[in-house]
N, C-alpha and C. Protein backbone atom coordinates (compact mmCIF):
# COMPACT_ATOMS: atom_id res chain seq x y z
N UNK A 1 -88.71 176.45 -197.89
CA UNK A 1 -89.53 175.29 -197.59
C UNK A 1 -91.00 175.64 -197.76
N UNK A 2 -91.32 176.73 -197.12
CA UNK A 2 -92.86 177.26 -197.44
C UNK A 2 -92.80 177.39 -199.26
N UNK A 3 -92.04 177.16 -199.72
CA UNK A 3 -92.48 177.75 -201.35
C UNK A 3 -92.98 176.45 -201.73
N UNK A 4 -92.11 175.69 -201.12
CA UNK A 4 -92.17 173.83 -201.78
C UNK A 4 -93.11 173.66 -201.51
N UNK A 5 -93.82 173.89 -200.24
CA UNK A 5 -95.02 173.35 -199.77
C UNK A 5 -96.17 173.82 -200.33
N UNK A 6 -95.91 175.13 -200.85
CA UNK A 6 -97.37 175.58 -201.86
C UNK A 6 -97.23 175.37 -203.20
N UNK A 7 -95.98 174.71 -203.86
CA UNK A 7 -96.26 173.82 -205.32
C UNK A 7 -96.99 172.43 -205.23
N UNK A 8 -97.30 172.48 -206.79
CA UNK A 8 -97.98 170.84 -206.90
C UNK A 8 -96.64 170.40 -207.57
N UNK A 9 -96.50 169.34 -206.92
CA UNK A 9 -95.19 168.59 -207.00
C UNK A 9 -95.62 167.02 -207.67
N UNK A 10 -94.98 166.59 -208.06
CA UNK A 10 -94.98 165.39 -208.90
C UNK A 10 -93.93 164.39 -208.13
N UNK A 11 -94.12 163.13 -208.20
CA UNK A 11 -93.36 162.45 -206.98
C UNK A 11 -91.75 162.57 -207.78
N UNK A 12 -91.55 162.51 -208.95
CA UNK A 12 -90.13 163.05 -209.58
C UNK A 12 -89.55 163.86 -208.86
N UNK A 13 -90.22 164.86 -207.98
CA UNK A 13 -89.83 166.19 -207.48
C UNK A 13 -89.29 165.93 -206.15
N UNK A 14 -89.14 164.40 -205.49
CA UNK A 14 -88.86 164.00 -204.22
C UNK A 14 -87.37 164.14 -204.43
N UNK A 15 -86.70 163.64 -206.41
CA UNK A 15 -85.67 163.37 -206.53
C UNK A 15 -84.67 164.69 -206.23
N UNK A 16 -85.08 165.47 -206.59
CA UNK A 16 -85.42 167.45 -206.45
C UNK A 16 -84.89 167.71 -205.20
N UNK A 17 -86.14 167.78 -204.52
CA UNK A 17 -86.58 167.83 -202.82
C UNK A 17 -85.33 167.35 -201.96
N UNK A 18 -85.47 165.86 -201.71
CA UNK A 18 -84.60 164.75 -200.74
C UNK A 18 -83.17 165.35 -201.44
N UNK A 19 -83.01 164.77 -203.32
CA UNK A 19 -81.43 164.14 -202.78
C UNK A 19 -80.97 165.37 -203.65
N UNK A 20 -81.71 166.39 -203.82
CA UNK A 20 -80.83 167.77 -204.90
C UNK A 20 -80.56 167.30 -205.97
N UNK A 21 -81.46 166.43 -206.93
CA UNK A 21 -80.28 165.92 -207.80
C UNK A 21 -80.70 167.15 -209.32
N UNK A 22 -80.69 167.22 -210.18
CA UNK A 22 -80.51 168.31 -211.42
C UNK A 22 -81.98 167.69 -212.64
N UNK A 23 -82.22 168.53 -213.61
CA UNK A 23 -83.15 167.75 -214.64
C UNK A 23 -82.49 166.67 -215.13
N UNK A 24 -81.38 166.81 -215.80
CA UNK A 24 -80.86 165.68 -216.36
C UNK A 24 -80.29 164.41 -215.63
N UNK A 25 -80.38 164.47 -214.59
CA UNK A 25 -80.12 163.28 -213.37
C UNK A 25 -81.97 162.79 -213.22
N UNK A 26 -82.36 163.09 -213.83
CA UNK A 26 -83.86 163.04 -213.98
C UNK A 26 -84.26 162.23 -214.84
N UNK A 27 -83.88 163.05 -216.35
CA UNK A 27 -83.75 161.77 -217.18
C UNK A 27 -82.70 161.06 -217.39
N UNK A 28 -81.52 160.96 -217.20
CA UNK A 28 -80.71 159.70 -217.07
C UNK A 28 -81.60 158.51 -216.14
N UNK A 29 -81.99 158.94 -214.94
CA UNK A 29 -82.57 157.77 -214.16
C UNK A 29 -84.19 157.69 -215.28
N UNK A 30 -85.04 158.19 -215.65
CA UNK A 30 -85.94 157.71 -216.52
C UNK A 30 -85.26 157.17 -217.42
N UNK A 31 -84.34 157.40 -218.45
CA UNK A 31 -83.98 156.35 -219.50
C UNK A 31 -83.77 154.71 -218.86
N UNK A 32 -83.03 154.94 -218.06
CA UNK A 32 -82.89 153.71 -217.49
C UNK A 32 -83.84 152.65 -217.04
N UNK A 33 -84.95 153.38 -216.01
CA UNK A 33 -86.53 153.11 -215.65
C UNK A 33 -86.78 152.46 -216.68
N UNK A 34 -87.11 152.98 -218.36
CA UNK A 34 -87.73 152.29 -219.42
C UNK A 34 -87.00 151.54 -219.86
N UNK A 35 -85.90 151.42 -219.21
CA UNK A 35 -84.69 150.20 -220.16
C UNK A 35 -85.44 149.05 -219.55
N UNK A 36 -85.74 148.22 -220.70
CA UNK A 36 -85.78 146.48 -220.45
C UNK A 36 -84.53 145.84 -219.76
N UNK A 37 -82.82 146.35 -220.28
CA UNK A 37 -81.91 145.91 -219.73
C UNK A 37 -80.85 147.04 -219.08
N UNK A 38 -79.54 147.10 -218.38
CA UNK A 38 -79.04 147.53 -218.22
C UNK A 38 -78.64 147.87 -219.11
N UNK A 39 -77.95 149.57 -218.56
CA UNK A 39 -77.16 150.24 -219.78
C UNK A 39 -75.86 151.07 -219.69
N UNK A 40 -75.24 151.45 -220.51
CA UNK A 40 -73.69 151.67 -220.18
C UNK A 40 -73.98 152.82 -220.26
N UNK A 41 -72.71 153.76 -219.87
CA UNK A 41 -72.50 155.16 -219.63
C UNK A 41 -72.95 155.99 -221.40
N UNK A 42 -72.55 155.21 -222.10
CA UNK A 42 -72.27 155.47 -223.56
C UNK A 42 -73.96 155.47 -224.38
N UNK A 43 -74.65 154.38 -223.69
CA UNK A 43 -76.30 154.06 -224.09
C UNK A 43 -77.09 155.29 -223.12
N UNK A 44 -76.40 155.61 -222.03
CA UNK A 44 -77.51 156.72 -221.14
C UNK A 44 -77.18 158.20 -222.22
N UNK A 45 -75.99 158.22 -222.28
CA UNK A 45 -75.94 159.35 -223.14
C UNK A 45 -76.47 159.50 -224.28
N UNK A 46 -76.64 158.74 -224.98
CA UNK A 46 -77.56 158.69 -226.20
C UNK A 46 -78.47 158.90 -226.28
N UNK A 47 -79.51 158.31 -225.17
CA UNK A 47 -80.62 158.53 -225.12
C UNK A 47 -81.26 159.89 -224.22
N UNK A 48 -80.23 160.31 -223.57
CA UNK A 48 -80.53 161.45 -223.27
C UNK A 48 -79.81 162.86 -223.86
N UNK A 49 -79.55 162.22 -225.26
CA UNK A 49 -78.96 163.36 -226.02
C UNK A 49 -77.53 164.48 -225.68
N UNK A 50 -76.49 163.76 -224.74
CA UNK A 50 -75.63 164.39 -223.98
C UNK A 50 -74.20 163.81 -224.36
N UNK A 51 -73.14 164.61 -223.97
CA UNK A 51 -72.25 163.90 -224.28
C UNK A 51 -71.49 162.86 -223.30
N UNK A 52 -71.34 161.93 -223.50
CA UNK A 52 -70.68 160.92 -222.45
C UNK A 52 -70.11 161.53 -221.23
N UNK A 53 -69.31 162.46 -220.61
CA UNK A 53 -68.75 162.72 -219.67
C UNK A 53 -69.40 163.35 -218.49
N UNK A 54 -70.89 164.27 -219.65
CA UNK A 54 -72.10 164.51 -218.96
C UNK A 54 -72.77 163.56 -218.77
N UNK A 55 -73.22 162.81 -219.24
CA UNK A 55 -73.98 161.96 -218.34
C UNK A 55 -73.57 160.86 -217.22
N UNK A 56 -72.10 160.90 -217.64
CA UNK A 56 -71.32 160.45 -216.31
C UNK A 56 -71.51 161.03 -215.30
N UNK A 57 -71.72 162.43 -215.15
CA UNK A 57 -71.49 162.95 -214.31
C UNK A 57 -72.72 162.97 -213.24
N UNK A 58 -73.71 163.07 -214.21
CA UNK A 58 -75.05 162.53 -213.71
C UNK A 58 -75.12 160.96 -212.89
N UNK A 59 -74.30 160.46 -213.83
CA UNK A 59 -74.75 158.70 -213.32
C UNK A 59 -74.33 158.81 -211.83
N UNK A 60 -73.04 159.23 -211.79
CA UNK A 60 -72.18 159.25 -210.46
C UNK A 60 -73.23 159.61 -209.11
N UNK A 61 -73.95 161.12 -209.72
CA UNK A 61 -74.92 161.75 -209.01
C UNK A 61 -75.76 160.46 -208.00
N UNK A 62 -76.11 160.17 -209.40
CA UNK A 62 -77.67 158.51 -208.81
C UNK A 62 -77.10 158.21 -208.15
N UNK A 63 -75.67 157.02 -208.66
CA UNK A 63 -75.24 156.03 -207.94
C UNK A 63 -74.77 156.58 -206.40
N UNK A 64 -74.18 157.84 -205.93
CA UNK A 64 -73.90 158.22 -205.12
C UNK A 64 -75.20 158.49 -204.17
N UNK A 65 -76.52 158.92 -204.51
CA UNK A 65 -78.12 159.04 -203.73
C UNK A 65 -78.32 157.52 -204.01
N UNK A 66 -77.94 156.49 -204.25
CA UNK A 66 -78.45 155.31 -204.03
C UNK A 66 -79.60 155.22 -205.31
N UNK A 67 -80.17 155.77 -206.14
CA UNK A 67 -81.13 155.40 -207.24
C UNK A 67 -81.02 154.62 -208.16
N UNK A 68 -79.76 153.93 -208.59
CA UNK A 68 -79.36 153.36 -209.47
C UNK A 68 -78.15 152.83 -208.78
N UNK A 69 -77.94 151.48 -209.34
CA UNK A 69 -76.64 150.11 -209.18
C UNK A 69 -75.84 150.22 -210.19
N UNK A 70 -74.48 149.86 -210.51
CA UNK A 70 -73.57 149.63 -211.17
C UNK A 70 -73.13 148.38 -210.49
N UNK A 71 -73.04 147.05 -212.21
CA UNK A 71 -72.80 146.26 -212.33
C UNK A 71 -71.35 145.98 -213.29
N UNK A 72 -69.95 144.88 -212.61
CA UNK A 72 -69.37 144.95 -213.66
C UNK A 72 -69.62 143.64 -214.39
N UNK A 73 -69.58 143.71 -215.73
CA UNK A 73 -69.23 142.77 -217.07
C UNK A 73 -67.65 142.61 -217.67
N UNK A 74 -67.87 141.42 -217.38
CA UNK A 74 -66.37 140.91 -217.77
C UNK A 74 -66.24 140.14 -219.19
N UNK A 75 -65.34 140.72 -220.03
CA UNK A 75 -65.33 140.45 -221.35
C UNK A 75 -64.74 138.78 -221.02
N UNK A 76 -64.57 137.97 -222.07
CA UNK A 76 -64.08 136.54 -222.16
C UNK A 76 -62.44 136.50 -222.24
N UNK A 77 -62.62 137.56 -223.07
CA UNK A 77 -60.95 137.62 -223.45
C UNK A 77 -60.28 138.97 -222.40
N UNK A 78 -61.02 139.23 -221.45
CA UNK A 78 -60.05 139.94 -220.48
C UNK A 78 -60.65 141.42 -220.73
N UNK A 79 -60.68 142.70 -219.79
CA UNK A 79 -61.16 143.50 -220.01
C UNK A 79 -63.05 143.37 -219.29
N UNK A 80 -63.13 144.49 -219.47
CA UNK A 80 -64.47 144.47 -218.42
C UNK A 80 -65.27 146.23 -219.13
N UNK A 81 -66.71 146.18 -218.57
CA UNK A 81 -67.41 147.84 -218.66
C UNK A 81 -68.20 147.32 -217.55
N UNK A 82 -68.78 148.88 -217.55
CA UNK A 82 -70.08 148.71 -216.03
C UNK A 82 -71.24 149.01 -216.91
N UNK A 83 -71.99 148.57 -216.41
CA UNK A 83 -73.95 148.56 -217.07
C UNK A 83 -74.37 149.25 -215.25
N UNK A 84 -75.58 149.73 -215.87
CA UNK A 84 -76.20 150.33 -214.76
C UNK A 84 -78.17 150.02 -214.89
N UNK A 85 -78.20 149.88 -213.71
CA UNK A 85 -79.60 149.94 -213.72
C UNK A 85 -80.25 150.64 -212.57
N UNK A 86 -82.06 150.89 -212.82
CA UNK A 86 -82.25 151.35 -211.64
C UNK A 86 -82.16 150.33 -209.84
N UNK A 87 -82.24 151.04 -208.73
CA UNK A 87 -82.55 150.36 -207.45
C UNK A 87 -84.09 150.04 -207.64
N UNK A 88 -84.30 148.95 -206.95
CA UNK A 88 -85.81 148.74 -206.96
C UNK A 88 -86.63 149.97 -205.67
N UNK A 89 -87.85 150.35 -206.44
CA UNK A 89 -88.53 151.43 -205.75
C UNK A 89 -88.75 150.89 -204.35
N UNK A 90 -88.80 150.76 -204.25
CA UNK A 90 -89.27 150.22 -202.41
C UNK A 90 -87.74 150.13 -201.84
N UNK A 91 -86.92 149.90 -202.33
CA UNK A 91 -85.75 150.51 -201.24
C UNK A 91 -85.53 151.62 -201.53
N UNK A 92 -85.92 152.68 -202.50
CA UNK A 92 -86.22 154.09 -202.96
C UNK A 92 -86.70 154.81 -201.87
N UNK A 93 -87.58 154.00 -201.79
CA UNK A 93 -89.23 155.06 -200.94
C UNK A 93 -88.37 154.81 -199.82
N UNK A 94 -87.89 153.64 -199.33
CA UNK A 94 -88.03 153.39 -197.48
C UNK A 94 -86.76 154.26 -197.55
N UNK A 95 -85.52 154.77 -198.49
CA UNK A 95 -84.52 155.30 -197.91
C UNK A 95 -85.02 156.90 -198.22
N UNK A 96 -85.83 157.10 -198.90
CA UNK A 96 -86.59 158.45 -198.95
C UNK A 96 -86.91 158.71 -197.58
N UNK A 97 -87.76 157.46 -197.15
CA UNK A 97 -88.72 158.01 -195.46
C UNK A 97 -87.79 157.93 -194.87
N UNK A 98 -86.63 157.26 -194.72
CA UNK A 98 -85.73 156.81 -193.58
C UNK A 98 -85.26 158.52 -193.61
N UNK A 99 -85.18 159.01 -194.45
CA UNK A 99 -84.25 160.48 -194.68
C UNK A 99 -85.18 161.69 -193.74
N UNK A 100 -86.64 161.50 -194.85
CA UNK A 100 -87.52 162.56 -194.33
C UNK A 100 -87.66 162.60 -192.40
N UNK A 101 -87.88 160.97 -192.42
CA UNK A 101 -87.95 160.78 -190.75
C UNK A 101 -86.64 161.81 -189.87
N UNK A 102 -85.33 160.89 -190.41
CA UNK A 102 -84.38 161.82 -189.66
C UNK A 102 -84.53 163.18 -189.73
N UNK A 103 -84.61 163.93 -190.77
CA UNK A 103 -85.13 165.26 -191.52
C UNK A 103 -85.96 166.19 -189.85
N UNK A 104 -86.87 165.30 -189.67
CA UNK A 104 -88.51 165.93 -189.18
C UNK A 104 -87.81 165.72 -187.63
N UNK A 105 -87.23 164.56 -187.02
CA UNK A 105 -86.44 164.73 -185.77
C UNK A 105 -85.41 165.92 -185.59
N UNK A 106 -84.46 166.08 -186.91
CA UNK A 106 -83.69 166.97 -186.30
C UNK A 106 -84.51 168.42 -186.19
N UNK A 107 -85.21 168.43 -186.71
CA UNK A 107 -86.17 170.15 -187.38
C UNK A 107 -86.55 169.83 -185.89
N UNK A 108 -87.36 169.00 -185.14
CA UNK A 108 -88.30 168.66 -184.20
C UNK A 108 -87.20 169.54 -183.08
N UNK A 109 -85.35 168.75 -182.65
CA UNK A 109 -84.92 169.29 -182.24
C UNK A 109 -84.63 170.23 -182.33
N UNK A 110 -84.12 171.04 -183.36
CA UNK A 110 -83.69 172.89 -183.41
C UNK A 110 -85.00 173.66 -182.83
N UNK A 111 -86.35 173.06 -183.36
CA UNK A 111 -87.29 174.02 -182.82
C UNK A 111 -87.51 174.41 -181.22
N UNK A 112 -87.05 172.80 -180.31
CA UNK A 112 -87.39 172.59 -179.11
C UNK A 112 -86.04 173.39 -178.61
N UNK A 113 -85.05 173.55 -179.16
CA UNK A 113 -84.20 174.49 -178.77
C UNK A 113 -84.12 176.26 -179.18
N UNK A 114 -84.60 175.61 -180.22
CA UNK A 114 -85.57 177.90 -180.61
C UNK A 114 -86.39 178.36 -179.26
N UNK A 115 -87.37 177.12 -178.92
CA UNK A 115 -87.96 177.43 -178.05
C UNK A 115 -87.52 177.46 -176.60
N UNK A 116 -86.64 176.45 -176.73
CA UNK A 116 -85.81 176.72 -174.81
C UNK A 116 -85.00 178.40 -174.94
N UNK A 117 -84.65 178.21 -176.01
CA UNK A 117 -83.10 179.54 -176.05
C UNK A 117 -84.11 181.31 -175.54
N UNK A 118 -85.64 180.90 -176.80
CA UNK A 118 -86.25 182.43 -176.25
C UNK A 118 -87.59 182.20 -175.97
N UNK A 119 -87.47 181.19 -174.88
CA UNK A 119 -88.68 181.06 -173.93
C UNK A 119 -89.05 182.11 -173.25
N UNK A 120 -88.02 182.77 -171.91
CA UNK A 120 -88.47 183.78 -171.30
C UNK A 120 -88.26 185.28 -172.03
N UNK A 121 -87.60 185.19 -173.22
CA UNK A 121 -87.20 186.70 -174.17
C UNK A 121 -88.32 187.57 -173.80
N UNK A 122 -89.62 186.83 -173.91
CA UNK A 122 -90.92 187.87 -174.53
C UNK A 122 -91.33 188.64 -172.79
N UNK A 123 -91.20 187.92 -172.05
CA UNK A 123 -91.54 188.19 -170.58
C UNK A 123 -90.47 189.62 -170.24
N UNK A 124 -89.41 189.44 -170.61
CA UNK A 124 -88.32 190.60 -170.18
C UNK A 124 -88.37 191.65 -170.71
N UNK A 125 -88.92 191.89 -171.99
CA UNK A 125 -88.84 192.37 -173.31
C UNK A 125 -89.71 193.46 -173.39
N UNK A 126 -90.87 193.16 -172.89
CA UNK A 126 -91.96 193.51 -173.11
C UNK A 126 -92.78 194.12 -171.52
N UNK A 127 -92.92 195.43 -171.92
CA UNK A 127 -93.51 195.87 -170.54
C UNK A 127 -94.72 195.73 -170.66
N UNK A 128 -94.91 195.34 -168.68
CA UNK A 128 -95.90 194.71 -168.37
C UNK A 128 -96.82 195.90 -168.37
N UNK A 129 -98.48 195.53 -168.40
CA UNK A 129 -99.50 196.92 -168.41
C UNK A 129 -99.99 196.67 -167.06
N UNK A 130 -100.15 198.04 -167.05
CA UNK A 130 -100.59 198.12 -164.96
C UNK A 130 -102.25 198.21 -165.67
């Protein structure tokens, strides 16, 4: 955590940081970002130069951290695919803070219990000077 805190980080790096996700879960969600429309498993791979099963594997990644929606399309004559797009940023950010918040409570608790567990340690520990 001290290492993170002395890089210059780029807000991309929250995707990093918060949800662990990989480079190429990076750009799969940028291809998408610049898409005018939704796009299929088959269009993310293309554009991110990968082969379909990889960038599935990625998509799954997003859709599972919430960064991206899957929509289904239903053919006329029966049959269906999913298109994907991004989540809008502002339910991004607030489930980012909603995370960091819980994040900073539980840290808040382990510390207040670091500190109950070896409160008196240093008093016992340590001889007193006459």
């Amino acid at each position: 955590m001290a290492e993170q805190l002395q890089q210059d980080m780029e807000c991309e790096g929250l995707l990093e940081c918060i949800h662990g996700l990989k480079q190429l879960d990076k750009e799969c969600f940028r291809a998408m970002v610049e898409s005018d429309e939704p796009l299929t498993i088959d269009e993310v791979a293309e554009r991110v130069d990968r082969e379909r099963s990889t960038a599935y594997r990625s998509i799954q990644r997003l859709l599972q951290s919430g960064f991206i929606q899957k929509e289904q399309i239903n053919y006329d004559q029966g049959g269906y695919y999913h298109v994907y797009y991004p989540t809008d940023p502002d339910q991004i950010a607030d489930d980012m803070q909603r995370m960091l918040n819980d994040w900073y409570a539980k840290m808040g608790q382990l510390i207040q219990e670091f500190e109950d567990k070896y409160e008196g340690v240093e008093e016992t520990t340590v001889p007193a000077e006459s």
